[in-house]
N, C-alpha and C. Protein backbone atom coordinates (compact mmCIF):
# COMPACT_ATOMS: atom_id res chain seq x y z
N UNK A 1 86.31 107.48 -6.15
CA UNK A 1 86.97 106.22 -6.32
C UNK A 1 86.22 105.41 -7.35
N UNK A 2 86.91 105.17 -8.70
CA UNK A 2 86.33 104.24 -9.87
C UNK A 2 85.95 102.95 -9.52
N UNK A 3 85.08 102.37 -9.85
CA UNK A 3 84.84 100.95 -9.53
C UNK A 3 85.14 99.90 -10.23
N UNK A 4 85.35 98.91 -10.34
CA UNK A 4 85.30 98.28 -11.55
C UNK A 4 84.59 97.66 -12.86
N UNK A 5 83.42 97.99 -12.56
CA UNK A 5 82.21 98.72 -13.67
C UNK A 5 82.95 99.91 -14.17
N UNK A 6 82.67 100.87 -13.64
CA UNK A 6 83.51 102.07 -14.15
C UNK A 6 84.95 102.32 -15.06
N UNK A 7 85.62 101.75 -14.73
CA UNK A 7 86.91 101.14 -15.49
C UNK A 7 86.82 100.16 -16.69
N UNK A 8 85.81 99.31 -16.42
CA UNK A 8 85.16 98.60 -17.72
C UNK A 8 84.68 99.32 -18.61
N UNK A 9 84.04 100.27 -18.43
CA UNK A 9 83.34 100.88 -19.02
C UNK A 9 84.19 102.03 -19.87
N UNK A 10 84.96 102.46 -19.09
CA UNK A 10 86.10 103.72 -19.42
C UNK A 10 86.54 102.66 -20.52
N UNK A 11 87.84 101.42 -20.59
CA UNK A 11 88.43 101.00 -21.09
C UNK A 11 87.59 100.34 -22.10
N UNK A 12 86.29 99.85 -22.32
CA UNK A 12 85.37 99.73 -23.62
C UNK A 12 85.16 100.69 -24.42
N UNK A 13 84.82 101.86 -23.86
CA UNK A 13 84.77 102.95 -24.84
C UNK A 13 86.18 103.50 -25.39
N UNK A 14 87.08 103.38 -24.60
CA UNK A 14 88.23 104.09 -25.48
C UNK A 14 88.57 102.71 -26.43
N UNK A 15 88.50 101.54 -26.28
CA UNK A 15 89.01 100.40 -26.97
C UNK A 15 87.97 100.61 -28.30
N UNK A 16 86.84 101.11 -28.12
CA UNK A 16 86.03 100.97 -29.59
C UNK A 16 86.21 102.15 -30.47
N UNK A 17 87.40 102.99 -29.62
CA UNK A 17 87.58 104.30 -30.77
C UNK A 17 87.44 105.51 -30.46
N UNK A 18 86.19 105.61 -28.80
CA UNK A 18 85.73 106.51 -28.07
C UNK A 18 87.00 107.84 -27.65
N UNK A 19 87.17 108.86 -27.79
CA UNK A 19 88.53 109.60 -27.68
C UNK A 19 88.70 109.46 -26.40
N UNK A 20 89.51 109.60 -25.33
CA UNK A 20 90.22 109.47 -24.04
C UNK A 20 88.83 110.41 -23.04
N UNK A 21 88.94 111.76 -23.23
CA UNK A 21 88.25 112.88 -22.77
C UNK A 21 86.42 112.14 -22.71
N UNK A 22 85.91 112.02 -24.00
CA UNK A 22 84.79 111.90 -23.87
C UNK A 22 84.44 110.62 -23.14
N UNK A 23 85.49 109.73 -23.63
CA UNK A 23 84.84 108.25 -22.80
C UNK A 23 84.58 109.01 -21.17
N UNK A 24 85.57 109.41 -20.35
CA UNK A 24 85.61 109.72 -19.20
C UNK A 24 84.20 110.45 -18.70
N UNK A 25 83.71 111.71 -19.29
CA UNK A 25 82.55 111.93 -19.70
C UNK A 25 81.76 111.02 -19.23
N UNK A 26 81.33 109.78 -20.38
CA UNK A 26 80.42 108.94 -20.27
C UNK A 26 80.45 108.14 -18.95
N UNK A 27 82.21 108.02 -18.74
CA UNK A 27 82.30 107.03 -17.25
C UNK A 27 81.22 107.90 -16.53
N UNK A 28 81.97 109.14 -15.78
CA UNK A 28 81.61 109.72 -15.26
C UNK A 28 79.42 110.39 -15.07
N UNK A 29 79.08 110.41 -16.38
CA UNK A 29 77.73 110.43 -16.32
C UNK A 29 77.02 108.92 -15.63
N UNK A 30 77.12 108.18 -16.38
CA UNK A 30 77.23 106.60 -15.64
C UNK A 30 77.30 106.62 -14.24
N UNK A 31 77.91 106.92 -13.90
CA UNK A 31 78.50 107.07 -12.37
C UNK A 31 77.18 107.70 -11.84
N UNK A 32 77.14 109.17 -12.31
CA UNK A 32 76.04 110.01 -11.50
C UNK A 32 74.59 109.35 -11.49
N UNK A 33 74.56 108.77 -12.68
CA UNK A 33 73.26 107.90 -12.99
C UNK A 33 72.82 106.53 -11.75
N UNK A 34 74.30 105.71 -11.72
CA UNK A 34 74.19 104.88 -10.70
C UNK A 34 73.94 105.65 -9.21
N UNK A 35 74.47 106.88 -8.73
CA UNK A 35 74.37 107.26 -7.56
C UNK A 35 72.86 107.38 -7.63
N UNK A 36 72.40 108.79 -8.23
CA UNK A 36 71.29 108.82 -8.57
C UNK A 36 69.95 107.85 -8.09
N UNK A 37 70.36 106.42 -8.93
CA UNK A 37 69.84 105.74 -8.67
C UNK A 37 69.55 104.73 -7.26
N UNK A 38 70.62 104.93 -6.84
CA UNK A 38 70.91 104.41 -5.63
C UNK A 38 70.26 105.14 -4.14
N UNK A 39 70.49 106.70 -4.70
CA UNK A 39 69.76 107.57 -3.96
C UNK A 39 68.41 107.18 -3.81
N UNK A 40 67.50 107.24 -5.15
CA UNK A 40 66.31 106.66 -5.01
C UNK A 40 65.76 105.56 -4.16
N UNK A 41 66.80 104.50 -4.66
CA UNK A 41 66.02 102.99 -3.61
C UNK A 41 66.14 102.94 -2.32
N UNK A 42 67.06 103.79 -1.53
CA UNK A 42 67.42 104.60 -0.66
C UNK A 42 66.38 105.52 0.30
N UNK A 43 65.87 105.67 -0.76
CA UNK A 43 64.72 106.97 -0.19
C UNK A 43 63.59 105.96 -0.45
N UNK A 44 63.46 105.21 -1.47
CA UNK A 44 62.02 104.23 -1.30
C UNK A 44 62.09 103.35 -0.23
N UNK A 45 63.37 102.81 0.54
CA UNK A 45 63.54 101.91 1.50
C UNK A 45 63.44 102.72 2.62
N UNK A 46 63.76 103.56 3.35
CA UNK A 46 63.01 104.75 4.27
C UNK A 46 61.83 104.71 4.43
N UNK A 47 60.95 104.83 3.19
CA UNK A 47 59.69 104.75 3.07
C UNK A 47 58.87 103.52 3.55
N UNK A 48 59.34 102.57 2.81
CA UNK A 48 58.59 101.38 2.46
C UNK A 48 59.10 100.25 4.04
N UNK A 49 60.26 100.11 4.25
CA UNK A 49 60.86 99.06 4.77
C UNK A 49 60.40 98.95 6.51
N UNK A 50 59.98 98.17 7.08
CA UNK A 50 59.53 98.01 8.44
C UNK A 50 60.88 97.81 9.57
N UNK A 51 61.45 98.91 10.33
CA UNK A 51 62.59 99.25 10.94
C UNK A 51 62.45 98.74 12.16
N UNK A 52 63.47 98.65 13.01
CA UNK A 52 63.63 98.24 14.41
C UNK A 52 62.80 99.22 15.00
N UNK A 53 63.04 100.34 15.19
CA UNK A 53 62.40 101.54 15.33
C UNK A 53 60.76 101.41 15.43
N UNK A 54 60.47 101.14 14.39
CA UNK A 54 59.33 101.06 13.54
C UNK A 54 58.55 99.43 14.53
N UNK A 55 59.24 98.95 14.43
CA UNK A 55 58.80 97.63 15.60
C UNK A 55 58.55 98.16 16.75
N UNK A 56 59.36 98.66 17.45
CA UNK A 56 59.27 99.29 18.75
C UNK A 56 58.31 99.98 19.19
N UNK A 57 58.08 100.95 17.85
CA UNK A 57 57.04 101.73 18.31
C UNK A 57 55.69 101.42 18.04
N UNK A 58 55.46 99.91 17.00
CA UNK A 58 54.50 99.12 17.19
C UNK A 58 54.19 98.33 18.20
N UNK A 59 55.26 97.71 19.16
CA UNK A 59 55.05 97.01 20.10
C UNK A 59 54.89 97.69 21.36
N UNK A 60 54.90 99.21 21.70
CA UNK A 60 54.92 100.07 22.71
C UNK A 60 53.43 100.46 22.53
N UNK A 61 52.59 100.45 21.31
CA UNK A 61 51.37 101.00 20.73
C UNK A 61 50.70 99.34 21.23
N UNK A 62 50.86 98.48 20.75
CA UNK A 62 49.79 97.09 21.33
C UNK A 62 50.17 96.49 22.52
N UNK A 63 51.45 97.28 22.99
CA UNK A 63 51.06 96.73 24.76
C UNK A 63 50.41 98.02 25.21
N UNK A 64 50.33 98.86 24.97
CA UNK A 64 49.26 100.16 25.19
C UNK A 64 47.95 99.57 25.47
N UNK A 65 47.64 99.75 23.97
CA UNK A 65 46.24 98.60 23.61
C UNK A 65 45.70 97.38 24.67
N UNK A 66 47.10 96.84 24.74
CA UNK A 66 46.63 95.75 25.53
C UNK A 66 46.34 95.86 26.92
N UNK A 67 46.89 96.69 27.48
CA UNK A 67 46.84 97.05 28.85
C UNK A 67 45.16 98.02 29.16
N UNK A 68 44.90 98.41 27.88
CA UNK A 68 43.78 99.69 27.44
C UNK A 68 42.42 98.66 27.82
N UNK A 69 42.77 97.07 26.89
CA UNK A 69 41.49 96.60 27.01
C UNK A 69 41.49 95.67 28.09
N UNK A 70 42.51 95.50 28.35
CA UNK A 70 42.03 94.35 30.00
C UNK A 70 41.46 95.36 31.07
N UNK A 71 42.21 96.51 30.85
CA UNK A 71 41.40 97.31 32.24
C UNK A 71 39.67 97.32 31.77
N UNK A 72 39.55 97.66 30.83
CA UNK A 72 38.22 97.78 30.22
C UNK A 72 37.40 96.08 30.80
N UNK A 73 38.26 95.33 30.14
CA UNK A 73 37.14 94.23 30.31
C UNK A 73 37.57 93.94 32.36
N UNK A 74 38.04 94.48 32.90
CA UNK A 74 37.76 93.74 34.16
C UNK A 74 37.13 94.70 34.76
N UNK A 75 36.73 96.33 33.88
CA UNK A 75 35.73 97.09 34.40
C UNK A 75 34.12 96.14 34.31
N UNK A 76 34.16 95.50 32.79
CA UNK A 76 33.15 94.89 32.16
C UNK A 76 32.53 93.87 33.31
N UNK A 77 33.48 93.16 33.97
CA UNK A 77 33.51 92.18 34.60
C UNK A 77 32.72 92.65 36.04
N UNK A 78 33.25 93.26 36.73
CA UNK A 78 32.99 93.56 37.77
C UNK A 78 31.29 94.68 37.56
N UNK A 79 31.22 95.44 36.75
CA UNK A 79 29.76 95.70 36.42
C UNK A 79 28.67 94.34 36.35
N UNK A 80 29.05 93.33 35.34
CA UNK A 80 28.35 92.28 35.20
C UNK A 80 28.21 91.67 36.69
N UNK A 81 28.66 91.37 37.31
CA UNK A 81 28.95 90.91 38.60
C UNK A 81 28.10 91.53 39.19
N UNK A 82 28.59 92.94 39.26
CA UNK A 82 27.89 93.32 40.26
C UNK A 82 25.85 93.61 39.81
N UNK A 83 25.99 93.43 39.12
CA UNK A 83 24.39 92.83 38.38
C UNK A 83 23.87 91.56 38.43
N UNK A 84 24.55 91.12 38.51
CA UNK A 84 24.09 89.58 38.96
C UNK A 84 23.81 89.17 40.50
N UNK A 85 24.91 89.81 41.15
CA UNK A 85 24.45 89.91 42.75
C UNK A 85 23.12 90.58 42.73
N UNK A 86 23.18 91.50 42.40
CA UNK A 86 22.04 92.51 42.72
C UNK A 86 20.47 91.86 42.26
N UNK A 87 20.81 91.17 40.99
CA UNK A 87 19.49 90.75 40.38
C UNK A 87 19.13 89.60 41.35
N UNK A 88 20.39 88.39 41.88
CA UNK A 88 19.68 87.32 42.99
C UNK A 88 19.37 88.09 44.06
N UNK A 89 19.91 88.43 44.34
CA UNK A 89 18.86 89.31 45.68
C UNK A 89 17.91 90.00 45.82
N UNK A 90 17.74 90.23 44.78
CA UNK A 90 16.44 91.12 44.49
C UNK A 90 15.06 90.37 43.82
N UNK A 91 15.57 89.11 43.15
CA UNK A 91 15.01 88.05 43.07
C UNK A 91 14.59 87.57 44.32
N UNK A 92 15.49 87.26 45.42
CA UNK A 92 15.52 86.57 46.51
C UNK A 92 14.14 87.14 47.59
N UNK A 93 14.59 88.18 47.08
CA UNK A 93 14.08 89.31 48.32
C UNK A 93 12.40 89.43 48.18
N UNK A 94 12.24 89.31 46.21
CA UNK A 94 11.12 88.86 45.68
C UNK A 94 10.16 87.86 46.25
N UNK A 95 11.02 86.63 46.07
CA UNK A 95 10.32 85.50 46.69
C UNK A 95 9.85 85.30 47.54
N UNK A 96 10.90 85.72 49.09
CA UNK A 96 10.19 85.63 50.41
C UNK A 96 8.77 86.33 50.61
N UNK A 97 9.00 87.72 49.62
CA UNK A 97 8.02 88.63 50.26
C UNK A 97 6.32 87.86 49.38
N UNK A 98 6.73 87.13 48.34
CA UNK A 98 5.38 86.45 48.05
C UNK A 98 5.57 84.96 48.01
N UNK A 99 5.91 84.64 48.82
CA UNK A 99 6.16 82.89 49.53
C UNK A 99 5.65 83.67 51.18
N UNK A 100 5.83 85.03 51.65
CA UNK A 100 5.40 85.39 52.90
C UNK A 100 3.81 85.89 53.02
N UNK A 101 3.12 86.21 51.50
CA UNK A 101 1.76 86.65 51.70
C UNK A 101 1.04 85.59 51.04
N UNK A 102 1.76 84.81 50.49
CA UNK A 102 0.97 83.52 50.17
C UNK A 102 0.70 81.97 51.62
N UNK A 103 1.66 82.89 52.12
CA UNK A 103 1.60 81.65 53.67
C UNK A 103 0.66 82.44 54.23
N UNK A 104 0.10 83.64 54.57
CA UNK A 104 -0.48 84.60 55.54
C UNK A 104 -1.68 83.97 54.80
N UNK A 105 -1.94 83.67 53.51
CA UNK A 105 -3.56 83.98 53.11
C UNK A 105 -3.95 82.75 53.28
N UNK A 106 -3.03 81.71 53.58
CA UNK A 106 -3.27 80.09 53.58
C UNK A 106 -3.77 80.32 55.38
């Protein structure tokens, strides 16, 4: 189906003298040139362009992530914790026992 570029183009060249046959020719190369070309930006937009798709499977990858590092940090959490208990009591446990031989020697 001719376009109307194409028809412009047909009817310029035969109007400047171009014979019937060859203008068509030229339509016709024209034509393949525009597909051609069209093909290309086509295939660079595939490439290049950021898709619904392409979202999805970014946002399925950083709630991954995200789910990856909260477990991590409430592992973090509960280690720290549980080091801190351990260090007051062991502190604690410290003290009595020399607050208990410092009362004995008094």
């Amino acid at each position: 189906m001719p376009s109307t570029i194409e028809l412009g183009l047909y009817e310029a060249l035969t109007g400047a003298g171009i014979p019937p046959d060859t203008a068509r020719k030229v339509e016709r190369q024209f034509e393949s040139a525009i597909h051609a070309g069209t093909d290309e930006i086509r295939a660079e937009m595939r490439d290049k362009l950021f898709t619904k798709a392409d979202g999805s499977e970014l946002e399925t990858r950083l709630l991954r992530a995200s789910a990856e590092m909260e477990v991590r940090l409430q592992r973090s959490v509960v280690d720290q914790t549980r080091w801190i208990i351990t260090s007051f009591f062991g502190f604690s446990g410290l003290t009595i026992v020399i607050t208990t031989a410092v009362i004995k020697l008094l």
